[in-house]
PDB file of N, CA and C in Angstrom:
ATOM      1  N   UNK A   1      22.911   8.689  -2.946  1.00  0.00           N
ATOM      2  CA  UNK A   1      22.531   7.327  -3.235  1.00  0.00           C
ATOM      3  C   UNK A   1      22.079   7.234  -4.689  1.00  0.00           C
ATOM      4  N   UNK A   2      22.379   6.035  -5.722  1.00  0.00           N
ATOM      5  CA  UNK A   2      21.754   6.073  -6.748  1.00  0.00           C
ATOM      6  C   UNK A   2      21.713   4.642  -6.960  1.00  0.00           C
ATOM      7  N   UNK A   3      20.781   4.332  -8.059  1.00  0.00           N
ATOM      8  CA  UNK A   3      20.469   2.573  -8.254  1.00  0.00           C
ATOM      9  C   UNK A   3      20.921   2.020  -9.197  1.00  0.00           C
ATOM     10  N   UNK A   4      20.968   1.176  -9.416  1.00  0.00           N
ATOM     11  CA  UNK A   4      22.061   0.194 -10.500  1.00  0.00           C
ATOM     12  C   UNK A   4      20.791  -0.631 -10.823  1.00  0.00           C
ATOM     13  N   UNK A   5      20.574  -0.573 -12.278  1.00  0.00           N
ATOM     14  CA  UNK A   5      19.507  -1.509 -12.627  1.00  0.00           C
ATOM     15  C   UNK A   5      20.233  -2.180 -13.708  1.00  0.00           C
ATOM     16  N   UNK A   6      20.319  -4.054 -13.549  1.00  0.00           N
ATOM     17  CA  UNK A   6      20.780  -4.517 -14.267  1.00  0.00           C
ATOM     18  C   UNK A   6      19.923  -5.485 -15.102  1.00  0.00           C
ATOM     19  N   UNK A   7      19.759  -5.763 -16.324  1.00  0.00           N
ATOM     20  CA  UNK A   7      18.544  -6.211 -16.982  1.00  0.00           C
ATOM     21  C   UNK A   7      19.429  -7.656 -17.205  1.00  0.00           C
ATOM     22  N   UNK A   8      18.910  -9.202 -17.242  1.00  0.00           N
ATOM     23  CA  UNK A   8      19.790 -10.339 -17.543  1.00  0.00           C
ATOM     24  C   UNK A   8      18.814 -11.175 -18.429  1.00  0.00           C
ATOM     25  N   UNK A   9      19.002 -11.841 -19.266  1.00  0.00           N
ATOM     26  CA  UNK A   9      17.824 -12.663 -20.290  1.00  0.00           C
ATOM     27  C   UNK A   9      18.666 -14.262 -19.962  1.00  0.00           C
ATOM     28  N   UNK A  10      18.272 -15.501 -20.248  1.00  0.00           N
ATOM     29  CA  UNK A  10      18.706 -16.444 -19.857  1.00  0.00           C
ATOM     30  C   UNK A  10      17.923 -17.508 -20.514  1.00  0.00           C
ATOM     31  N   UNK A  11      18.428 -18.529 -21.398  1.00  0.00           N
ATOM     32  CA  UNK A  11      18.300 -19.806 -21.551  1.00  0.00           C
ATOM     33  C   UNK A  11      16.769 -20.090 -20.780  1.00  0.00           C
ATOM     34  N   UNK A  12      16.384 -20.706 -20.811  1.00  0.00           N
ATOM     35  CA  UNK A  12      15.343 -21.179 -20.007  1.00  0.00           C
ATOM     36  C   UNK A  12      15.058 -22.287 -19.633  1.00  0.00           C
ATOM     37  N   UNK A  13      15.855 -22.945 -19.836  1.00  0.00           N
ATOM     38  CA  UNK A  13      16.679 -24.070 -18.790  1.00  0.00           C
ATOM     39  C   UNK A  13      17.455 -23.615 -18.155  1.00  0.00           C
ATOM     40  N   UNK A  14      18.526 -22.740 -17.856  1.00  0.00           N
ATOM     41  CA  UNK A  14      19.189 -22.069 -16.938  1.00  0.00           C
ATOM     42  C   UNK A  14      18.309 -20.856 -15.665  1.00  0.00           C
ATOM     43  N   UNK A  15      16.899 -20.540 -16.051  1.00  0.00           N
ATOM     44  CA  UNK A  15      16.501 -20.068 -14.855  1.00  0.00           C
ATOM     45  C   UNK A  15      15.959 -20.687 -13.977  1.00  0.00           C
ATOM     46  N   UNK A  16      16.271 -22.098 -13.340  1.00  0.00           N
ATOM     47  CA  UNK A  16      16.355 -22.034 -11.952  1.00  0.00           C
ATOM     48  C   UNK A  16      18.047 -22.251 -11.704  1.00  0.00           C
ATOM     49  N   UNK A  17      18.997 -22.426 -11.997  1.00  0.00           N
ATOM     50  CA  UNK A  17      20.014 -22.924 -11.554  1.00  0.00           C
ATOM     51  C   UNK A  17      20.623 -21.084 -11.647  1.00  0.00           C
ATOM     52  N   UNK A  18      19.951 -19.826 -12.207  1.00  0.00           N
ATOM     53  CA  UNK A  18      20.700 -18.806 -12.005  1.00  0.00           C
ATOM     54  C   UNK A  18      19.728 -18.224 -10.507  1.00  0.00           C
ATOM     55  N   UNK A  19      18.615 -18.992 -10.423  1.00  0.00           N
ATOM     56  CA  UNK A  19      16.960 -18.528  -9.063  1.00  0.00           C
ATOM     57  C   UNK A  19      18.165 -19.368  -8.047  1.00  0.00           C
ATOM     58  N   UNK A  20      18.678 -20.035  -8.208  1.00  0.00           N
ATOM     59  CA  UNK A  20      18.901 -21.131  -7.267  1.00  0.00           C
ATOM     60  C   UNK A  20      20.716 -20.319  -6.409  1.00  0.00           C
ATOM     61  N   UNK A  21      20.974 -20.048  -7.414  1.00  0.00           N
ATOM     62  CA  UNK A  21      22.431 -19.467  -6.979  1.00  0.00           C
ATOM     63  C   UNK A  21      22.273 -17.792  -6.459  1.00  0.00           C
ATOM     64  N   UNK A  22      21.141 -17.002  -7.106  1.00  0.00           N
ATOM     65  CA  UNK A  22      20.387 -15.730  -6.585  1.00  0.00           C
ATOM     66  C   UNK A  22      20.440 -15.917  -5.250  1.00  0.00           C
ATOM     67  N   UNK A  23      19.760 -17.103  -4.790  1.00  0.00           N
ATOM     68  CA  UNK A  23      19.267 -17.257  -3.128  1.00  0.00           C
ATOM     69  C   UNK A  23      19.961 -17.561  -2.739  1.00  0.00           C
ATOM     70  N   UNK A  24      21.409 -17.959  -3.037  1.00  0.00           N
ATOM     71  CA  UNK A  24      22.538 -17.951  -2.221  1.00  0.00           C
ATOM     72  C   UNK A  24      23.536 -17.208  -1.999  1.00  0.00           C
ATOM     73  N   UNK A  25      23.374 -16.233  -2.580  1.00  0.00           N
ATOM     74  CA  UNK A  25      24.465 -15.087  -2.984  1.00  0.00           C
ATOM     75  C   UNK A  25      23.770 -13.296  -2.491  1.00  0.00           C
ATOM     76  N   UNK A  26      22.447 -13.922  -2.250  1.00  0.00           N
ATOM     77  CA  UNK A  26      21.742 -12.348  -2.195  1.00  0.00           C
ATOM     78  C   UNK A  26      21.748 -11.775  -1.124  1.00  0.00           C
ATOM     79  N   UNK A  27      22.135 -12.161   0.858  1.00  0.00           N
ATOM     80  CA  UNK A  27      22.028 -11.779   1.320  1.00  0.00           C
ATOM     81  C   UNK A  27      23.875 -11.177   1.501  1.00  0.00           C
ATOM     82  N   UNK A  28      24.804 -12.026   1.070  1.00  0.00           N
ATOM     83  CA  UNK A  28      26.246 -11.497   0.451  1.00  0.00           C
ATOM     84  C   UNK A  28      26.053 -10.317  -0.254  1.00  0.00           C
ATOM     85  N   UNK A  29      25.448 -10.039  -1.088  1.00  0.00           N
ATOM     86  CA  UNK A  29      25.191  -8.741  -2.045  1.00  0.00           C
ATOM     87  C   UNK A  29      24.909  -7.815  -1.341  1.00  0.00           C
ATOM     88  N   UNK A  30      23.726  -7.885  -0.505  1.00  0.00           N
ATOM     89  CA  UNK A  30      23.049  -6.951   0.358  1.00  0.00           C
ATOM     90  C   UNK A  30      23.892  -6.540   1.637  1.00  0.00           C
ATOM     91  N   UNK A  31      24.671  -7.400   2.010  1.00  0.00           N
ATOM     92  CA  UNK A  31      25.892  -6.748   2.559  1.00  0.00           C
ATOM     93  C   UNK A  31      27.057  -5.964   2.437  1.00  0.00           C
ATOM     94  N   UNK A  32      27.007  -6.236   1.231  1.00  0.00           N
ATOM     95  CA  UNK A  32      28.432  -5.188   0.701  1.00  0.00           C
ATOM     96  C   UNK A  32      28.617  -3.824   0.947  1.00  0.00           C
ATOM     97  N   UNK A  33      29.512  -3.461   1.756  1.00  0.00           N
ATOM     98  CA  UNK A  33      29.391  -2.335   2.199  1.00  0.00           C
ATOM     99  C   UNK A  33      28.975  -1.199   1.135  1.00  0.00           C
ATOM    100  N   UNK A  34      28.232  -0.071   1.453  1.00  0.00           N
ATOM    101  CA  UNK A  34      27.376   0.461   0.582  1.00  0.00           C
ATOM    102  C   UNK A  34      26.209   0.027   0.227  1.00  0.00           C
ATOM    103  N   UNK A  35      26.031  -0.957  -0.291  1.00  0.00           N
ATOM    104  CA  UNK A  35      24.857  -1.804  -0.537  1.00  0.00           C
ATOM    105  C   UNK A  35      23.740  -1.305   0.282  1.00  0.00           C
ATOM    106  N   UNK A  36      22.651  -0.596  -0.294  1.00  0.00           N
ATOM    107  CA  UNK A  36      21.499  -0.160   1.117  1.00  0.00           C
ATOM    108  C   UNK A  36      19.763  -1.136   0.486  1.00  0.00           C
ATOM    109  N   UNK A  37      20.292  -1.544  -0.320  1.00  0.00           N
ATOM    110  CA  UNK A  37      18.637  -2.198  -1.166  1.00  0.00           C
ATOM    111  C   UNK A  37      18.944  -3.551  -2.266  1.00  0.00           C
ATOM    112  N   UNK A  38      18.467  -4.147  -1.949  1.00  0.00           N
ATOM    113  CA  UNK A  38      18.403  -5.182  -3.499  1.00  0.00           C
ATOM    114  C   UNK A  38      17.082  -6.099  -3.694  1.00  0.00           C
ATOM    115  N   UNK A  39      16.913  -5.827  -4.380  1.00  0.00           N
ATOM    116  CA  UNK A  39      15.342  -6.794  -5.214  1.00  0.00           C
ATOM    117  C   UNK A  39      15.775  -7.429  -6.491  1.00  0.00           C
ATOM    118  N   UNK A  40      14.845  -8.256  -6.918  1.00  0.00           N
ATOM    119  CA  UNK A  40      14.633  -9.256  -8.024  1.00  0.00           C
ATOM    120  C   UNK A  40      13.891  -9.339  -8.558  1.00  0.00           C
ATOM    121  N   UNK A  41      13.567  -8.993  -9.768  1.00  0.00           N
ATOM    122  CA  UNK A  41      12.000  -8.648 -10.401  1.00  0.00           C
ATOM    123  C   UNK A  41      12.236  -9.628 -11.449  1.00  0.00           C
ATOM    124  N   UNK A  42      10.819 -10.601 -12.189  1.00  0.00           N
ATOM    125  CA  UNK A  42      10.867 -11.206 -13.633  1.00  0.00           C
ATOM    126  C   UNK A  42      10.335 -10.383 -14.436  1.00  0.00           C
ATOM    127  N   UNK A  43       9.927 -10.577 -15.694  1.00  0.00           N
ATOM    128  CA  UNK A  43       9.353  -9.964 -16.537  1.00  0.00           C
ATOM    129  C   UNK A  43       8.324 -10.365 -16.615  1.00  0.00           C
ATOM    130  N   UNK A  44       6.838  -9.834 -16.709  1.00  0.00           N
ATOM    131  CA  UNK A  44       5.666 -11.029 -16.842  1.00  0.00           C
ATOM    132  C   UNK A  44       5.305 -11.598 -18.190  1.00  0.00           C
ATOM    133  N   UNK A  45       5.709 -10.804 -18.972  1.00  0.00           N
ATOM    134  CA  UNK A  45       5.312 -11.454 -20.629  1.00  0.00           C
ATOM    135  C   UNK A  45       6.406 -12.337 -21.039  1.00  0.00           C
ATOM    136  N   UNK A  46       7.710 -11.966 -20.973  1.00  0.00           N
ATOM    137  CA  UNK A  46       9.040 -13.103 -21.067  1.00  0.00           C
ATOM    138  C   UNK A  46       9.617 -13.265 -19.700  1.00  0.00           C
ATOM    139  N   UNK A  47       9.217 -14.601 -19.290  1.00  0.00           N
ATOM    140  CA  UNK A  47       9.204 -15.179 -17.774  1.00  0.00           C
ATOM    141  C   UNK A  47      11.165 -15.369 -17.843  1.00  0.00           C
ATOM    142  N   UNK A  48      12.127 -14.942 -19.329  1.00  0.00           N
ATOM    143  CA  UNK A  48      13.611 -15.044 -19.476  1.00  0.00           C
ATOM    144  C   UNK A  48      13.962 -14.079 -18.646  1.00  0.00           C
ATOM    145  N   UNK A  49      13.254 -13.130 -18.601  1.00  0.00           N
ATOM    146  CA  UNK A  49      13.969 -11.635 -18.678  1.00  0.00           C
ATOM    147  C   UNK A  49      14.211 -11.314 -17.200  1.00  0.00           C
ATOM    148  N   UNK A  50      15.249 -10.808 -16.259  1.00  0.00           N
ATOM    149  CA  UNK A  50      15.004 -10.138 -15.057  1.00  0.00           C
ATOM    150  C   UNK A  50      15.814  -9.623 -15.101  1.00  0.00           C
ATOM    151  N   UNK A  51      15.848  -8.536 -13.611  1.00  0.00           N
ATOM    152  CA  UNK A  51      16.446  -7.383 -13.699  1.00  0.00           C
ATOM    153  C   UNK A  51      16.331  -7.612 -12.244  1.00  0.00           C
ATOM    154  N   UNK A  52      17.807  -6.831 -11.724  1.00  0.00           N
ATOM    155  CA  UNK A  52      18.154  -6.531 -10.504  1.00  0.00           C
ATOM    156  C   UNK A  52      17.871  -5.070 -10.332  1.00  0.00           C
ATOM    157  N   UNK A  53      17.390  -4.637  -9.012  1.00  0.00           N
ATOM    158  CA  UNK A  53      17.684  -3.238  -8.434  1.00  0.00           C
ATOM    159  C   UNK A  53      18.180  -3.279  -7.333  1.00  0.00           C
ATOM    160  N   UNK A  54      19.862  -2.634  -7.124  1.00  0.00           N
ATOM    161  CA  UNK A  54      20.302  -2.311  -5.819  1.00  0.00           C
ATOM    162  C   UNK A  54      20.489  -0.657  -6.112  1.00  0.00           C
ATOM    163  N   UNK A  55      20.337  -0.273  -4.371  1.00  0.00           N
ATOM    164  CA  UNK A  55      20.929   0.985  -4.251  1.00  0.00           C
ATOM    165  C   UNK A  55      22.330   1.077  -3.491  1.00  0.00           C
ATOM    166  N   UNK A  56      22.859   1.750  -3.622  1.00  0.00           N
ATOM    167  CA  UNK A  56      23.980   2.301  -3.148  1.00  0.00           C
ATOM    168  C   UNK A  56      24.828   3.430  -3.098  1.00  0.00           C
ATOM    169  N   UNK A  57      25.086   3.550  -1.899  1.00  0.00           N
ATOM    170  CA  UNK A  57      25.444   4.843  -1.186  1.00  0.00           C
ATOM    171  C   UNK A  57      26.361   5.672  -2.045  1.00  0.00           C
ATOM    172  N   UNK A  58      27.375   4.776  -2.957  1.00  0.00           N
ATOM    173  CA  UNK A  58      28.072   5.998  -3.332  1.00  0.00           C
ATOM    174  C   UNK A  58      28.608   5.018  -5.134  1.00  0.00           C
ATOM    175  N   UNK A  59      29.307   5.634  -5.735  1.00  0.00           N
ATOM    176  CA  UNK A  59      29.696   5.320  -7.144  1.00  0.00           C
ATOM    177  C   UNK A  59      31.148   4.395  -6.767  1.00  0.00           C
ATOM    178  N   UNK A  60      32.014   4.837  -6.138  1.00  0.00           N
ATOM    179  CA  UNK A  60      32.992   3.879  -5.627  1.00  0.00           C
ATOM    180  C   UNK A  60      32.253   2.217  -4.324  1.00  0.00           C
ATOM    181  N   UNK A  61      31.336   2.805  -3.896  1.00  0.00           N
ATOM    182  CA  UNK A  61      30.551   1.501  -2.982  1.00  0.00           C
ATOM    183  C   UNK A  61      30.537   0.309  -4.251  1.00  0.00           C
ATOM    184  N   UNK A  62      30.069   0.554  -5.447  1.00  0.00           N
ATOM    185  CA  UNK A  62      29.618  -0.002  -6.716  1.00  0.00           C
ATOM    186  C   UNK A  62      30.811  -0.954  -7.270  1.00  0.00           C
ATOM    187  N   UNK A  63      31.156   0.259  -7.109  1.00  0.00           N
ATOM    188  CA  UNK A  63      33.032   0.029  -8.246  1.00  0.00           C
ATOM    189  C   UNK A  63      33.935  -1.654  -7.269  1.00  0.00           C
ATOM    190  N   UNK A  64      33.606  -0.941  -5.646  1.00  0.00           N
ATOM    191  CA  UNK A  64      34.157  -1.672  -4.870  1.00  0.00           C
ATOM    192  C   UNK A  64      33.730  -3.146  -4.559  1.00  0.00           C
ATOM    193  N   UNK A  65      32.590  -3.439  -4.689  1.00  0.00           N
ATOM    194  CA  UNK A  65      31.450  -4.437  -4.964  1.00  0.00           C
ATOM    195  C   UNK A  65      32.051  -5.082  -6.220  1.00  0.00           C
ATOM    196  N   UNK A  66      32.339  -4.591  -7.303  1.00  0.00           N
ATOM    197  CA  UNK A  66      32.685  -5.077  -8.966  1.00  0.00           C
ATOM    198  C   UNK A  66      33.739  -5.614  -8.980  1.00  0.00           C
ATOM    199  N   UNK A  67      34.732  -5.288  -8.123  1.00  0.00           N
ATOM    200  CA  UNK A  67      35.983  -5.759  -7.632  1.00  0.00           C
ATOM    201  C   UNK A  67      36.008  -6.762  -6.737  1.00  0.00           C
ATOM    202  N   UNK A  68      35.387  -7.043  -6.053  1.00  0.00           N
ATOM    203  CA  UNK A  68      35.355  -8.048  -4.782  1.00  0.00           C
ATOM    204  C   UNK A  68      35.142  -9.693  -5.771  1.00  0.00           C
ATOM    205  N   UNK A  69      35.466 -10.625  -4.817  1.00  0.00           N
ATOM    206  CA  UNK A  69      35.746 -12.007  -5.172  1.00  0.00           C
ATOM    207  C   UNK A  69      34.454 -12.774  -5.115  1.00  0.00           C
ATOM    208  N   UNK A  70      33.489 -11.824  -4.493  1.00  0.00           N
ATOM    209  CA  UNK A  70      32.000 -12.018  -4.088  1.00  0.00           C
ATOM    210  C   UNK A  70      31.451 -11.625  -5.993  1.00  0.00           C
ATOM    211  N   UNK A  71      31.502 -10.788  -6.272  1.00  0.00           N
ATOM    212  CA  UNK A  71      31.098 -10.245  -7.552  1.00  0.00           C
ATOM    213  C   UNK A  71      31.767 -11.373  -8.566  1.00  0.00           C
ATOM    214  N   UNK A  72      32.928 -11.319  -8.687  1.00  0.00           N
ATOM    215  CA  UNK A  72      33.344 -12.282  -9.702  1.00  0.00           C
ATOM    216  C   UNK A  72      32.870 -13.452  -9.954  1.00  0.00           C
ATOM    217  N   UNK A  73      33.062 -14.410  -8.361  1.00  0.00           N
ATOM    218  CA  UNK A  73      32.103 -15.843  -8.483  1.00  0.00           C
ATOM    219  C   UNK A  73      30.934 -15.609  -8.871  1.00  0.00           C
ATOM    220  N   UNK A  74      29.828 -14.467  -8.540  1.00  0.00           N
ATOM    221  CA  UNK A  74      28.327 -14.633  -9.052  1.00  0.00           C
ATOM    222  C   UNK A  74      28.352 -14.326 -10.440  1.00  0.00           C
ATOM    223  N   UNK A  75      29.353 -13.151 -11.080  1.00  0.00           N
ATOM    224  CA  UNK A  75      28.879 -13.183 -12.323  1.00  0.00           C
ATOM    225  C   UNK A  75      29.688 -14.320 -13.592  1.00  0.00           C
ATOM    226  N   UNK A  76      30.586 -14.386 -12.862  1.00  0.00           N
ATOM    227  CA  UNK A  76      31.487 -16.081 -13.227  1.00  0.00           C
ATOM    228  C   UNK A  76      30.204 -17.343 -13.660  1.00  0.00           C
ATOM    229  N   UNK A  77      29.539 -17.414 -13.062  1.00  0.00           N
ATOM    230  CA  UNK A  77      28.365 -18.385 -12.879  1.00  0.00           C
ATOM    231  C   UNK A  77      27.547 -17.707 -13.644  1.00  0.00           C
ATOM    232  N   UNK A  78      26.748 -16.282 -13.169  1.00  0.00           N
ATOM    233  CA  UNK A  78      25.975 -15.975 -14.268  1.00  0.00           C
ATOM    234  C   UNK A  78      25.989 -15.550 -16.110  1.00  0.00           C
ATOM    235  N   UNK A  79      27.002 -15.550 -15.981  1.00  0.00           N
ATOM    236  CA  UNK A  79      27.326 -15.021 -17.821  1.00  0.00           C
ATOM    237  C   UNK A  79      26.641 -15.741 -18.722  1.00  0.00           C
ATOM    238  N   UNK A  80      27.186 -17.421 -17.653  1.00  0.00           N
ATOM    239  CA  UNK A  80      27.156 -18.804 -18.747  1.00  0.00           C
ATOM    240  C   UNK A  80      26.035 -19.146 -18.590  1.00  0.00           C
ATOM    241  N   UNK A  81      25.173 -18.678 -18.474  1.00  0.00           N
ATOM    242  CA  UNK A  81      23.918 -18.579 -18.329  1.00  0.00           C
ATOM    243  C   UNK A  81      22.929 -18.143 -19.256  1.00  0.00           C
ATOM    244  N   UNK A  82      23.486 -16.671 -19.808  1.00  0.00           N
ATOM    245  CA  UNK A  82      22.766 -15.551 -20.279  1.00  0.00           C
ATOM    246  C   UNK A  82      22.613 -16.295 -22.073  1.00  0.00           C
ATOM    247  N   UNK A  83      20.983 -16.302 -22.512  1.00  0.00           N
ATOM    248  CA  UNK A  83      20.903 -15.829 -23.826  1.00  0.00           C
ATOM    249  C   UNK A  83      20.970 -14.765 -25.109  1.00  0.00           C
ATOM    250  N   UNK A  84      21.002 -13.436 -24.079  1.00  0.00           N
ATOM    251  CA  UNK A  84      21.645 -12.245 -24.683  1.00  0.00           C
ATOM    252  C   UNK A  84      22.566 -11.684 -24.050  1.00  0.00           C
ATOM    253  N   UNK A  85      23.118 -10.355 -24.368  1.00  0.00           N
ATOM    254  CA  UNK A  85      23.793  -9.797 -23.435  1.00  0.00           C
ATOM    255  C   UNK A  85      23.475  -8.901 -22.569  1.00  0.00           C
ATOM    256  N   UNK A  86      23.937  -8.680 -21.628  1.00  0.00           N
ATOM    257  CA  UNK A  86      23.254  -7.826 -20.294  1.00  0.00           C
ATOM    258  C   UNK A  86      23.158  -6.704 -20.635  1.00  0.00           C
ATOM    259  N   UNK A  87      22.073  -5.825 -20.138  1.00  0.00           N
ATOM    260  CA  UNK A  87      22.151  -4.521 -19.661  1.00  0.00           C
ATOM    261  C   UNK A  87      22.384  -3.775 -18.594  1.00  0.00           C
ATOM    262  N   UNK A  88      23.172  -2.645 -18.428  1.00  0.00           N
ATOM    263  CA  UNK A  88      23.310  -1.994 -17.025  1.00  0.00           C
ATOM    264  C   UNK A  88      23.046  -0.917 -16.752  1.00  0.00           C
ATOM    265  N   UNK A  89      22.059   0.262 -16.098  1.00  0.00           N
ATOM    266  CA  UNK A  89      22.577   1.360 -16.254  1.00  0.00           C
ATOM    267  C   UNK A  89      22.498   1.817 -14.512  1.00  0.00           C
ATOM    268  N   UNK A  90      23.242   3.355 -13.933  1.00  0.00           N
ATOM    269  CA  UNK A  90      23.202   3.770 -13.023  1.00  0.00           C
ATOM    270  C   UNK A  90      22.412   4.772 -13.259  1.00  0.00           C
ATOM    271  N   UNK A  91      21.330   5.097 -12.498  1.00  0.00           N
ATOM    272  CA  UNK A  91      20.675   6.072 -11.984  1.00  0.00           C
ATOM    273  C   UNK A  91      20.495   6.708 -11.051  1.00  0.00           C
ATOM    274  N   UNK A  92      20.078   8.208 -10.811  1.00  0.00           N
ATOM    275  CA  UNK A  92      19.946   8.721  -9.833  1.00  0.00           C
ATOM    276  C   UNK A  92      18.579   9.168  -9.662  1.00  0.00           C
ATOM    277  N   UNK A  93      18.208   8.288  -8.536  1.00  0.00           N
ATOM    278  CA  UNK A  93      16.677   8.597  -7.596  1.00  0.00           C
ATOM    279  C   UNK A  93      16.544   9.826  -7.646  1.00  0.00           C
ATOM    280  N   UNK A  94      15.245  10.469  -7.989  1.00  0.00           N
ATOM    281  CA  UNK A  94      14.943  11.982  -7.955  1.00  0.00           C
ATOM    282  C   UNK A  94      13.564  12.185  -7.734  1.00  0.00           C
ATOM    283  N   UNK A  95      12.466  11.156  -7.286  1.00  0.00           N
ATOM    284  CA  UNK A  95      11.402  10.749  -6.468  1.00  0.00           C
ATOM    285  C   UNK A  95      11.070   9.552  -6.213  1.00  0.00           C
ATOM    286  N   UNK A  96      10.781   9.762  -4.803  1.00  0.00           N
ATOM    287  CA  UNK A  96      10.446   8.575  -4.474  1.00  0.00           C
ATOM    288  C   UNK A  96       9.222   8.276  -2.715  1.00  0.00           C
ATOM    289  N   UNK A  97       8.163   7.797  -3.863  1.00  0.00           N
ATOM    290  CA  UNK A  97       6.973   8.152  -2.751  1.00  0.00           C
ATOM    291  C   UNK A  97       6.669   6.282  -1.785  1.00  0.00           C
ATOM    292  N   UNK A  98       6.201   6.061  -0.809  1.00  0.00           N
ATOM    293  CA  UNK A  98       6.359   5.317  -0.058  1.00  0.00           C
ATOM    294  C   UNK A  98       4.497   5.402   0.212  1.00  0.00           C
TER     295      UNK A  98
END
């Protein structure tokens, strides 16, 4: 399993209409096969800034997700959104306390 953390900055008139399309698209995400986690975090000092964390089971689960018609429409919508450009990276979990 490893996590996909994606960082997004946005207009600020565009964060509720990207909050608004999040809550419609997130339990779709969380289904995607592979898909085992997804959260939504803001930033607290720049209320622009958020970042996704999903996990997933494998590097093709990801790939396969990026490809789907589900992925395209959300990030179709989200791009035109964004005031900078995104960040992405994959990581691999190597603790994790509960």
């Amino acid at each position: 399993m490893f996590v996909r953390i994606v960082k997004m900055s946005f207009h600020e008139e565009n964060i509720p209409a990207f909050l608004e399309n999040f809550e419609s698209v997130k339990e779709k995400i969380r289904s995607a096969p592979g898909n085992r986690f997804l959260e939504l975090y803001q930033d607290k000092s720049n209320k622009s800034i958020f970042f996704t964390y999903s996990y997933w089971e494998t590097e093709d689960d990801l790939e396969n997700y990026r490809k789907s018609e589900l992925f395209t429409a959300v990030w179709s919508f989200t791009k035109k959104l964004f005031n900078d450009k995104p960040e992405a990276w994959s990581v691999d979990k190597l603790v994790s306390l509960e």
